[in-house]
PDB file of N, CA and C in Angstrom:
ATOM      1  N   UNK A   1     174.750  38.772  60.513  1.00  0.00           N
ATOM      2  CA  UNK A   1     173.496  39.494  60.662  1.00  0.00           C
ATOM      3  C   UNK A   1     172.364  38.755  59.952  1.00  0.00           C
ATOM      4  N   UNK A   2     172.674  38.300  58.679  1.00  0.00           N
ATOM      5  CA  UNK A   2     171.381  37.426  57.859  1.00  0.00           C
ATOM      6  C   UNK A   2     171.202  36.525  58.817  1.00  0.00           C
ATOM      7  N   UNK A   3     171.922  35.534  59.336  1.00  0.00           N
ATOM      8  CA  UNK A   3     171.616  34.358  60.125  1.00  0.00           C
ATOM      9  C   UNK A   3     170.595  34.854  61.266  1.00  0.00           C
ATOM     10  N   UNK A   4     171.177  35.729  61.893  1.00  0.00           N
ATOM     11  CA  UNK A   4     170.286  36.120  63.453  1.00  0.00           C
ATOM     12  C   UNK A   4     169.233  36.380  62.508  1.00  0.00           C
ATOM     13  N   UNK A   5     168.627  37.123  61.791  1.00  0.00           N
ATOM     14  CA  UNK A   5     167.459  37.087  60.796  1.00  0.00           C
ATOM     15  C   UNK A   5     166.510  36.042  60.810  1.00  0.00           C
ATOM     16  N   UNK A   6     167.770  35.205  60.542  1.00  0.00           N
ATOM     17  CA  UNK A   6     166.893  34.119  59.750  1.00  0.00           C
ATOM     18  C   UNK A   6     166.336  33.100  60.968  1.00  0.00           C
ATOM     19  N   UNK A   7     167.241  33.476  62.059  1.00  0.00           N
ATOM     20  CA  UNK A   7     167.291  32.335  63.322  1.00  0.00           C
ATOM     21  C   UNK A   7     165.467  32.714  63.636  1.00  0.00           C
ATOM     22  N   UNK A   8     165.611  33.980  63.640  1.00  0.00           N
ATOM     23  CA  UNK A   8     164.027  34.964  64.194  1.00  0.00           C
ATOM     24  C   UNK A   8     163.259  34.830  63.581  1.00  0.00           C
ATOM     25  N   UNK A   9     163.711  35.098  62.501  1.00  0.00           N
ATOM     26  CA  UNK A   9     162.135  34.806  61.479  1.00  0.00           C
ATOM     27  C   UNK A   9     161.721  32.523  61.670  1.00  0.00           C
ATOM     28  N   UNK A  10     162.777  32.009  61.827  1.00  0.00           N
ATOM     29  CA  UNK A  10     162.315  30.247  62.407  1.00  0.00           C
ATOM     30  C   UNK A  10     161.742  30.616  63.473  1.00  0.00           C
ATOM     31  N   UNK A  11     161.969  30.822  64.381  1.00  0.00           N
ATOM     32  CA  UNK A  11     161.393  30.830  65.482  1.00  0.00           C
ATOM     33  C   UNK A  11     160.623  31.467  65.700  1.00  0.00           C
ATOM     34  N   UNK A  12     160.235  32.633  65.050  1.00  0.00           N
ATOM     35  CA  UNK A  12     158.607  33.046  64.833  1.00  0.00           C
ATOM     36  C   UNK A  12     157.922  31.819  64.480  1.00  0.00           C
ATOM     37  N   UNK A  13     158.390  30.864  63.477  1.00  0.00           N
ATOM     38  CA  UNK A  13     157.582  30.372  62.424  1.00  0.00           C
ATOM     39  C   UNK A  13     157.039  29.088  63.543  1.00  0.00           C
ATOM     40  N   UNK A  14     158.044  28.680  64.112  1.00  0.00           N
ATOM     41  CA  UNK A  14     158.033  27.555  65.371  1.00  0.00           C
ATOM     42  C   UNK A  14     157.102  28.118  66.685  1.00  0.00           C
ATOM     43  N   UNK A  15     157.124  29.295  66.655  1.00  0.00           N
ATOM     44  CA  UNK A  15     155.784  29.280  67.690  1.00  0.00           C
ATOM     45  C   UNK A  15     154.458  29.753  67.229  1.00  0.00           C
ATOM     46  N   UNK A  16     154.927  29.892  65.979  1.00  0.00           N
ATOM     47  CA  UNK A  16     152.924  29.913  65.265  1.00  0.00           C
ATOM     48  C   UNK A  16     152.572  29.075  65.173  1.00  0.00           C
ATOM     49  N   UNK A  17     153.575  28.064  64.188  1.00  0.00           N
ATOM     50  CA  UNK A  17     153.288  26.693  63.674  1.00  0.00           C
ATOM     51  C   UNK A  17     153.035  25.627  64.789  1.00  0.00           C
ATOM     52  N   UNK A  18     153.291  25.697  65.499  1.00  0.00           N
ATOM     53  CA  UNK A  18     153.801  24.996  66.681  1.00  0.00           C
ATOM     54  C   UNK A  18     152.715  25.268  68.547  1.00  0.00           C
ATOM     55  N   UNK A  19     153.104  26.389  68.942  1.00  0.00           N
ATOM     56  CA  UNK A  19     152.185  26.577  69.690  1.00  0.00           C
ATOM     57  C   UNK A  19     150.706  27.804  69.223  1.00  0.00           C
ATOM     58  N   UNK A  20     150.645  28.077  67.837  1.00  0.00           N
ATOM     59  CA  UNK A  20     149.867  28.979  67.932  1.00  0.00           C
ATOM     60  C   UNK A  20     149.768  30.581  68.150  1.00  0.00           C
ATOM     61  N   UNK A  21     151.126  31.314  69.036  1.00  0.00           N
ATOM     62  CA  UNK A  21     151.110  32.147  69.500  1.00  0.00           C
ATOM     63  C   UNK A  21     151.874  33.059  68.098  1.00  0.00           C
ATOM     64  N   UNK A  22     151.377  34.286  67.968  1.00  0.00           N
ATOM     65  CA  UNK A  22     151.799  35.240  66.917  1.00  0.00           C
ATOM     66  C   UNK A  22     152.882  36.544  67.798  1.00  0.00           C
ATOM     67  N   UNK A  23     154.630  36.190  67.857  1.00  0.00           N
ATOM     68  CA  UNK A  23     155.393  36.691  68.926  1.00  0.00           C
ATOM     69  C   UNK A  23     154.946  38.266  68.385  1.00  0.00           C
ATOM     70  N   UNK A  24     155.329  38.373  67.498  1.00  0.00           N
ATOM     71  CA  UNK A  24     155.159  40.113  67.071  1.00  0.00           C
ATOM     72  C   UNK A  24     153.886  40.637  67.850  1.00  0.00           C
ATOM     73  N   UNK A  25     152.645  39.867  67.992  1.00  0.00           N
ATOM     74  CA  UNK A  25     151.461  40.210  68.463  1.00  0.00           C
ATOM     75  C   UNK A  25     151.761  40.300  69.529  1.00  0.00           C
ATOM     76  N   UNK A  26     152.686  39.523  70.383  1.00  0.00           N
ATOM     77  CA  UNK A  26     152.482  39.419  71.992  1.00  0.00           C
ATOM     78  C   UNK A  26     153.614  40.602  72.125  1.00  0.00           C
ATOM     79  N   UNK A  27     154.591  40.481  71.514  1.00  0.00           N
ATOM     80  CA  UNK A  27     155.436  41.935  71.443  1.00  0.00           C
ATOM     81  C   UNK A  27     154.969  43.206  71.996  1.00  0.00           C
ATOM     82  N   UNK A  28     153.959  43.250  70.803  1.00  0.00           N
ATOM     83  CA  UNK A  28     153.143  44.812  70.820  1.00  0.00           C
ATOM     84  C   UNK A  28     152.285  44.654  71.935  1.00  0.00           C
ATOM     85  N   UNK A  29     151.464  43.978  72.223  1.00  0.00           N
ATOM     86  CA  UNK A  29     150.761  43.726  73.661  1.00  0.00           C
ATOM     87  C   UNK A  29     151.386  44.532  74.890  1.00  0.00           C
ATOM     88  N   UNK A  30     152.595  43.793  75.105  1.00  0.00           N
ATOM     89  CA  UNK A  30     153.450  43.959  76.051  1.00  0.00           C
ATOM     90  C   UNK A  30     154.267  45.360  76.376  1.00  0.00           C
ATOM     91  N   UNK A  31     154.723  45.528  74.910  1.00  0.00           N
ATOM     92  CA  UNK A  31     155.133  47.370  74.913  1.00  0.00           C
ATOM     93  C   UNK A  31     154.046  47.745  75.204  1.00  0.00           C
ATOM     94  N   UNK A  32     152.589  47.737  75.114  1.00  0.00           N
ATOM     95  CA  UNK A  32     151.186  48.812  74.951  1.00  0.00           C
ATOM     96  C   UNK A  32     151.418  48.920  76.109  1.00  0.00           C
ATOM     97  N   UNK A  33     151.426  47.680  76.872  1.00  0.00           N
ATOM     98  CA  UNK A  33     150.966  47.566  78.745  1.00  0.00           C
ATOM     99  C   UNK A  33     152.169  48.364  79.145  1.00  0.00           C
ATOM    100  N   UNK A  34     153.227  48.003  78.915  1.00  0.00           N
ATOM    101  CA  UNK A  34     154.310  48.460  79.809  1.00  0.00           C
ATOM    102  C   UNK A  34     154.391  50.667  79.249  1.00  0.00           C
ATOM    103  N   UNK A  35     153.782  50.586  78.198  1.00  0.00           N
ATOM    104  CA  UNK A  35     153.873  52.376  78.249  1.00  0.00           C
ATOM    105  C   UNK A  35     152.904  53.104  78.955  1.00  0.00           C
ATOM    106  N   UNK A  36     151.110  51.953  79.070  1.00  0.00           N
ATOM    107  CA  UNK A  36     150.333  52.534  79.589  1.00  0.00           C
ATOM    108  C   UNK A  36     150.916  52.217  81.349  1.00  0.00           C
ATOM    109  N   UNK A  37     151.261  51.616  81.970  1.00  0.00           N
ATOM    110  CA  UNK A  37     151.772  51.461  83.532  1.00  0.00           C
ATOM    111  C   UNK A  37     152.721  52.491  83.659  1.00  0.00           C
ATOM    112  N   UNK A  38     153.737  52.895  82.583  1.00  0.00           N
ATOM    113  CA  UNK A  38     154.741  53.939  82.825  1.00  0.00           C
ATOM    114  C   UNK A  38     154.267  55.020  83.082  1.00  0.00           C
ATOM    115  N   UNK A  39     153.011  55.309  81.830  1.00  0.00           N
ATOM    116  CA  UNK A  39     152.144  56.941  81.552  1.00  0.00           C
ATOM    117  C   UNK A  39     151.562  57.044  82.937  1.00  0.00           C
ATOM    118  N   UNK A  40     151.189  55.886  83.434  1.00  0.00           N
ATOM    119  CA  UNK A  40     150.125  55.839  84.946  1.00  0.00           C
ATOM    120  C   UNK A  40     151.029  56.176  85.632  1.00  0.00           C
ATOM    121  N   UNK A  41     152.477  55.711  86.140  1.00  0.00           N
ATOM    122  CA  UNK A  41     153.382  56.162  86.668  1.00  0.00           C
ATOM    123  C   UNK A  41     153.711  58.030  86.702  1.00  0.00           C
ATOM    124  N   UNK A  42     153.897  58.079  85.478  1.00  0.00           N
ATOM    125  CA  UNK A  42     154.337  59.612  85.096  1.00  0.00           C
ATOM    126  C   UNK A  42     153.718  60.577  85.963  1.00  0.00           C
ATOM    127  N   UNK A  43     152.002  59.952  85.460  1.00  0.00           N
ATOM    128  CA  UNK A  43     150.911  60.675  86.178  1.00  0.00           C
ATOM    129  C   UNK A  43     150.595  61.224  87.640  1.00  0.00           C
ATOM    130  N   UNK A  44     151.216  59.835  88.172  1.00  0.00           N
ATOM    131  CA  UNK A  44     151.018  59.438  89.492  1.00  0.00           C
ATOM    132  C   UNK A  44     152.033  60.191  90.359  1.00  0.00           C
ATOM    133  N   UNK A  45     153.124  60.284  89.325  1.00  0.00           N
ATOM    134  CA  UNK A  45     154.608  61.116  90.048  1.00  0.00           C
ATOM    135  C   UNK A  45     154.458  62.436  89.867  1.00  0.00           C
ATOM    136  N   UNK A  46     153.726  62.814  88.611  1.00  0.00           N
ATOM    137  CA  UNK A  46     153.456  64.701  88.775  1.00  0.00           C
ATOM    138  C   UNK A  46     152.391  65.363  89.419  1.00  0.00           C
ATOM    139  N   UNK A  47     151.386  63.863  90.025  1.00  0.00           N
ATOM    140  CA  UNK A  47     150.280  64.697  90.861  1.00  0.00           C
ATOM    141  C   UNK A  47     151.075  64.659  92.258  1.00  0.00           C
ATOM    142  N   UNK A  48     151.975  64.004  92.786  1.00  0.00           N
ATOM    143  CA  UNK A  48     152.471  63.800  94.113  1.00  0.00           C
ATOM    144  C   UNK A  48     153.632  64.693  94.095  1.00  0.00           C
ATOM    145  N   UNK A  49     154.760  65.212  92.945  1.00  0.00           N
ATOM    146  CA  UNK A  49     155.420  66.553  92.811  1.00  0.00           C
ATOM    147  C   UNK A  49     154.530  67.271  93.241  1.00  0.00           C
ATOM    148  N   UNK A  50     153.356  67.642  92.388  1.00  0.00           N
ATOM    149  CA  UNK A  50     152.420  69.081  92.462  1.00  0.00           C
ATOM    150  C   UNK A  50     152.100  69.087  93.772  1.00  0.00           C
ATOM    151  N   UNK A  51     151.525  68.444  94.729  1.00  0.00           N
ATOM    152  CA  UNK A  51     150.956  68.296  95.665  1.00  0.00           C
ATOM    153  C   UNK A  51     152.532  68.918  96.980  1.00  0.00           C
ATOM    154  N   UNK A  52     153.231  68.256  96.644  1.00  0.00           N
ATOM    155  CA  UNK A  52     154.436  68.674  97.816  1.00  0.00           C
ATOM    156  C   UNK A  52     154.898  70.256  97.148  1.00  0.00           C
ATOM    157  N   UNK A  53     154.711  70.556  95.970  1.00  0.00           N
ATOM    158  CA  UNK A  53     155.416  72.387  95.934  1.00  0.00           C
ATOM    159  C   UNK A  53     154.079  72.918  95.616  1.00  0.00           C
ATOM    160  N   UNK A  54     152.741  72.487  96.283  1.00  0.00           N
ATOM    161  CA  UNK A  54     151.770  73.612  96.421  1.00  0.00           C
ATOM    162  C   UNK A  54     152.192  74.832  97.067  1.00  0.00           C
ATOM    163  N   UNK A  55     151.228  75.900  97.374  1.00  0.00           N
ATOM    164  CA  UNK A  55     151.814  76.912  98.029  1.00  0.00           C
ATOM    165  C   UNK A  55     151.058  76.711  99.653  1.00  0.00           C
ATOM    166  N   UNK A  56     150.162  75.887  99.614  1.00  0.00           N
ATOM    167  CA  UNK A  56     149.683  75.881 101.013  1.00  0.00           C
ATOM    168  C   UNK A  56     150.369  74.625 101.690  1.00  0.00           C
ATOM    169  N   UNK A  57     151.277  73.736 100.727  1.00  0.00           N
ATOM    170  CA  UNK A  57     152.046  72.585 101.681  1.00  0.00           C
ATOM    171  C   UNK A  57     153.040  73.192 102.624  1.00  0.00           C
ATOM    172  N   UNK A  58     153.000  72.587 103.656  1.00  0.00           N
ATOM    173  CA  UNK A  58     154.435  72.518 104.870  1.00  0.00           C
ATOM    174  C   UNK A  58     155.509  72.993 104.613  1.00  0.00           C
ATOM    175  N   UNK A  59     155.684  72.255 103.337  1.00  0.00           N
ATOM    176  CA  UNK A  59     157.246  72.381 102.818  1.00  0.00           C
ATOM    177  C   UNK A  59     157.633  73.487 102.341  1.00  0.00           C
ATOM    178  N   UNK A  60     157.016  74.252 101.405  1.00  0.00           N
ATOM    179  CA  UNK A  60     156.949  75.658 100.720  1.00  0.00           C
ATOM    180  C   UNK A  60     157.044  76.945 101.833  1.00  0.00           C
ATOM    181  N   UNK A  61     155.392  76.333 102.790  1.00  0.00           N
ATOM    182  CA  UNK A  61     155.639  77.228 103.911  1.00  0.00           C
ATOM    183  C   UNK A  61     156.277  77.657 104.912  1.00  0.00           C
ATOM    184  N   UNK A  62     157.258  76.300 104.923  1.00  0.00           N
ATOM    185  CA  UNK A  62     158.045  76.699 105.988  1.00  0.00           C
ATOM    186  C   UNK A  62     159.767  77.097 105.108  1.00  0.00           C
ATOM    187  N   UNK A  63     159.754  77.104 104.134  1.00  0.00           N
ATOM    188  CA  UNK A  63     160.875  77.833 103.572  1.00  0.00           C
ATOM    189  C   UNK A  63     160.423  79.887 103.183  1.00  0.00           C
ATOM    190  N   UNK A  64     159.307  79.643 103.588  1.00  0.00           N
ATOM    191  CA  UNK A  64     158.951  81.429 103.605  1.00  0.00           C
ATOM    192  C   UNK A  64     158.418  82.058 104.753  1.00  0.00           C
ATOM    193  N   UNK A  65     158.061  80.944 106.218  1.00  0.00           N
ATOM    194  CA  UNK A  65     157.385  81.785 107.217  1.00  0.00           C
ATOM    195  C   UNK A  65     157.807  81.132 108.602  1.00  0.00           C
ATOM    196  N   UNK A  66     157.722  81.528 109.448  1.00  0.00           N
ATOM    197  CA  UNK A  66     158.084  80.826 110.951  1.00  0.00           C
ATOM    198  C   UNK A  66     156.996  80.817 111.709  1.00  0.00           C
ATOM    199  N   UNK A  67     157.299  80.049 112.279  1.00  0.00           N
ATOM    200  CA  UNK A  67     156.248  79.636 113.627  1.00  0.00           C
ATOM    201  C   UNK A  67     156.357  80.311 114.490  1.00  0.00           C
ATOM    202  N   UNK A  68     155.416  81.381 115.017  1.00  0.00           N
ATOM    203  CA  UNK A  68     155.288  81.787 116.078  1.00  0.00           C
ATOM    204  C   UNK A  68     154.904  81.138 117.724  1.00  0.00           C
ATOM    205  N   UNK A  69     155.396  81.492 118.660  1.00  0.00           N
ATOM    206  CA  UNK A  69     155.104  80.414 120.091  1.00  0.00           C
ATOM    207  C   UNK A  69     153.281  80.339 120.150  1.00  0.00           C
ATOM    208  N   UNK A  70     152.499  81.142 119.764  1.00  0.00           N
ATOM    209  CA  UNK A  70     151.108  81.020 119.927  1.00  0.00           C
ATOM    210  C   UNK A  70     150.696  79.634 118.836  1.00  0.00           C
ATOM    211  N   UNK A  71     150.980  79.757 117.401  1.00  0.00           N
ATOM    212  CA  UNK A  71     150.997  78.924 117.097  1.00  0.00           C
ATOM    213  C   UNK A  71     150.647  78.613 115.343  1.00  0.00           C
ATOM    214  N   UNK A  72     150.507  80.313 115.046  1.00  0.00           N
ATOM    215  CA  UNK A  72     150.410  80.963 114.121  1.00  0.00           C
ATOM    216  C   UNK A  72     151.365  81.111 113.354  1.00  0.00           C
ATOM    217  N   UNK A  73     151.271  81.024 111.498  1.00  0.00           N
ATOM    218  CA  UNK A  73     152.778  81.495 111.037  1.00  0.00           C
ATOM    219  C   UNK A  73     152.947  82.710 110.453  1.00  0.00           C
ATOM    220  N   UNK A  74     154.059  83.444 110.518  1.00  0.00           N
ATOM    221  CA  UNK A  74     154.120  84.852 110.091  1.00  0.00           C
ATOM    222  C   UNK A  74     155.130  84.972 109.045  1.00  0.00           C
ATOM    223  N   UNK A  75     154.829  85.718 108.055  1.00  0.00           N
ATOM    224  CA  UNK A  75     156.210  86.226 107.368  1.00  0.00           C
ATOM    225  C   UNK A  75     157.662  86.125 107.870  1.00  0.00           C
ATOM    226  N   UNK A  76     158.561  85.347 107.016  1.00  0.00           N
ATOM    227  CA  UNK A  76     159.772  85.240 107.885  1.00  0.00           C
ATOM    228  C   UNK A  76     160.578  86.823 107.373  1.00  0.00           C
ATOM    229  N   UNK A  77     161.458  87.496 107.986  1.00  0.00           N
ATOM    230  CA  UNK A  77     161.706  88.666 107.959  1.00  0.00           C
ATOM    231  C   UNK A  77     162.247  88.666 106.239  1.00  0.00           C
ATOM    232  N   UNK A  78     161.674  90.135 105.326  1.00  0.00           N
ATOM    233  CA  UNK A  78     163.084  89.887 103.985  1.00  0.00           C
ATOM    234  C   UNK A  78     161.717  88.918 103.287  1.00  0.00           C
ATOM    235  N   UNK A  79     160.855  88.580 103.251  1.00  0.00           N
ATOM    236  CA  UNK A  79     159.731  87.534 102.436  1.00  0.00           C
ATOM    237  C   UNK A  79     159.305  88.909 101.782  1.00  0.00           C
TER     238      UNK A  79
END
């Protein structure tokens, strides 16, 4: 376990020293982006849930009412 430590903490030191780049910095960068694309995700998936179990969607309505031949929907019997 010290070694893998120590391997990480060189190779931090080898890409500061070396190319400049601070990994811990680009680390946190990368988690920020990837939680804010997830949260956008989350978002994106509970407005498109909400939207399909509205009460005026298709889907809802046609598990509580039938289509009449004119073209109208009515209470399905027992609603």
């Amino acid at each position: 376990m010290v070694r893998l430590t120590m391997d990480r903490e060189r190779m931090k030191y080898l890409f500061r020293e070396i190319l400049g780049v601070d990994v811990d910095d680009v680390v946190r960068k990368v988690v920020a982006t990837i939680a804010v694309e997830r949260a956008k995700q989350v978002q994106q998936n509970t407005k498109d849930w909400k939207s399909r179990r509205s009460p005026w969607s298709a889907r809802s309505r046609c598990s509580r009412t039938r289509k009449t031949g004119s073209g109208t929907w009515k209470p399905r019997a027992g609603s």
